[in-house]
C-alpha atoms as a PDB file:
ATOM      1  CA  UNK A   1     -24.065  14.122  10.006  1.00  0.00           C
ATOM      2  CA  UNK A   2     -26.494  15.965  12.183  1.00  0.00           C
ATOM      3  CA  UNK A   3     -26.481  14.235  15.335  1.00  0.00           C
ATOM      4  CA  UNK A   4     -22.725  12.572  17.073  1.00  0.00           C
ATOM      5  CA  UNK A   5     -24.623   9.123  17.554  1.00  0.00           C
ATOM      6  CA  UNK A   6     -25.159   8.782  13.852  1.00  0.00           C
ATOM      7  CA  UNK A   7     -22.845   7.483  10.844  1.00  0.00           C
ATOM      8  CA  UNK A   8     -22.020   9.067   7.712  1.00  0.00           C
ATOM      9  CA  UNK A   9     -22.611   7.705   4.999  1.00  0.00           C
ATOM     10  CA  UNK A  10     -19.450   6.346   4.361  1.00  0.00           C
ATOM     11  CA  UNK A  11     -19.211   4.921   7.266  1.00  0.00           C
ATOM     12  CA  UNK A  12     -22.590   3.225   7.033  1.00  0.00           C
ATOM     13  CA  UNK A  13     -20.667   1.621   3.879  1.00  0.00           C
ATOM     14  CA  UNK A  14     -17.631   0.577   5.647  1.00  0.00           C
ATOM     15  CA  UNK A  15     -19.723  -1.240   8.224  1.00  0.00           C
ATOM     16  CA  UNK A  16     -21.528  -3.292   5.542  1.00  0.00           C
ATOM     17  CA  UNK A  17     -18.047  -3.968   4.142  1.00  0.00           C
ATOM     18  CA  UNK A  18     -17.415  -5.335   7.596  1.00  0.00           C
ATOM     19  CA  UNK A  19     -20.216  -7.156   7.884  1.00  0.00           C
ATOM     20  CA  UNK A  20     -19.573  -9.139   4.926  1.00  0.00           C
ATOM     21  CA  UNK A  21     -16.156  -9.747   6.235  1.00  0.00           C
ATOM     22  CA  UNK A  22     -17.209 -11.095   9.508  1.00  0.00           C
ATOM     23  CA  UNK A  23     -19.972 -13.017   8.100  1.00  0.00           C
ATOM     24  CA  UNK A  24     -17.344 -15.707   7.085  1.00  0.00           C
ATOM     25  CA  UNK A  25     -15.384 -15.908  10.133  1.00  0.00           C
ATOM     26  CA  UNK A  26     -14.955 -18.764  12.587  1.00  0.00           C
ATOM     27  CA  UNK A  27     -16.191 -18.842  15.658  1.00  0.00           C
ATOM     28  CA  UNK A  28     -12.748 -18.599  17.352  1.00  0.00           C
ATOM     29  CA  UNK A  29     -11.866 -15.586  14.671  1.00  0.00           C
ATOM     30  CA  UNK A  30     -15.205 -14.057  15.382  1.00  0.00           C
ATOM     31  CA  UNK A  31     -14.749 -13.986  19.299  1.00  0.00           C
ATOM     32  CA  UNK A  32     -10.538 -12.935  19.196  1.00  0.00           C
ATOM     33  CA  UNK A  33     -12.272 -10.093  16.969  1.00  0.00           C
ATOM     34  CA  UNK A  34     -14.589  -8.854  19.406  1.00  0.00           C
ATOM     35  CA  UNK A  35     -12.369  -8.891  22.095  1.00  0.00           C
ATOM     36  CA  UNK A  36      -9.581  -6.888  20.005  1.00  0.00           C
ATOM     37  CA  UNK A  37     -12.219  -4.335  18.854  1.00  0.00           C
ATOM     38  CA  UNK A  38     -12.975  -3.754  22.738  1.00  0.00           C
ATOM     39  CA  UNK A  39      -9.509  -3.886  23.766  1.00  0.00           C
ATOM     40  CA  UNK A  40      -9.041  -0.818  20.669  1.00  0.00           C
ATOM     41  CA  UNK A  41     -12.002   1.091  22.371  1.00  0.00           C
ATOM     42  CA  UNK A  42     -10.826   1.128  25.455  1.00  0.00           C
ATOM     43  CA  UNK A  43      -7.595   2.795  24.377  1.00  0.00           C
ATOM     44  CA  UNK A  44      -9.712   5.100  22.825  1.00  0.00           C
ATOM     45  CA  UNK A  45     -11.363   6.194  25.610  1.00  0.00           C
ATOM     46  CA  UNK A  46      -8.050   6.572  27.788  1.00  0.00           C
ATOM     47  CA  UNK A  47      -7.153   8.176  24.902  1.00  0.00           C
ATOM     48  CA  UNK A  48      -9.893  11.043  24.522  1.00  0.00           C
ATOM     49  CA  UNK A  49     -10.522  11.065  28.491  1.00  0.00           C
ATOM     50  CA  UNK A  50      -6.239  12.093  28.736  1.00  0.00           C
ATOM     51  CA  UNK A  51      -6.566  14.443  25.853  1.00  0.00           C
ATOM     52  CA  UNK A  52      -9.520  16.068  27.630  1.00  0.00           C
ATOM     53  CA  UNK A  53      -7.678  16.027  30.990  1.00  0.00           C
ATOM     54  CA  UNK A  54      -4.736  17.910  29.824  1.00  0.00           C
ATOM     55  CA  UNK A  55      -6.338  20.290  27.449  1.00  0.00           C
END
């Protein structure tokens, strides 16, 4: 992994694996899952920007 804005390999994989998971989803499932993967970003971010802060 040369560049930070690529995937691995293996995580290339995982998001096909995901893909075919979410293929089969409602729409209802599909949209709760969006929002929870945002809402799991976010904390991320607050995350790496308090880590940063405080380092």
């Amino acid at each position: 992994m040369d560049m930070p804005g690529q995937l691995t390999l293996e995580q290339q994989f995982q998001l096909q694996v995901l893909k075919d998971q979410v293929r089969n989803l409602s729409h209802e499932d599909a949209q709760n899952y969006v929002v929870e993967v945002m809402r799991q970003m976010m904390v991320k971010d607050n995350l790496v920007k308090h880590l940063l802060k405080n380092a």
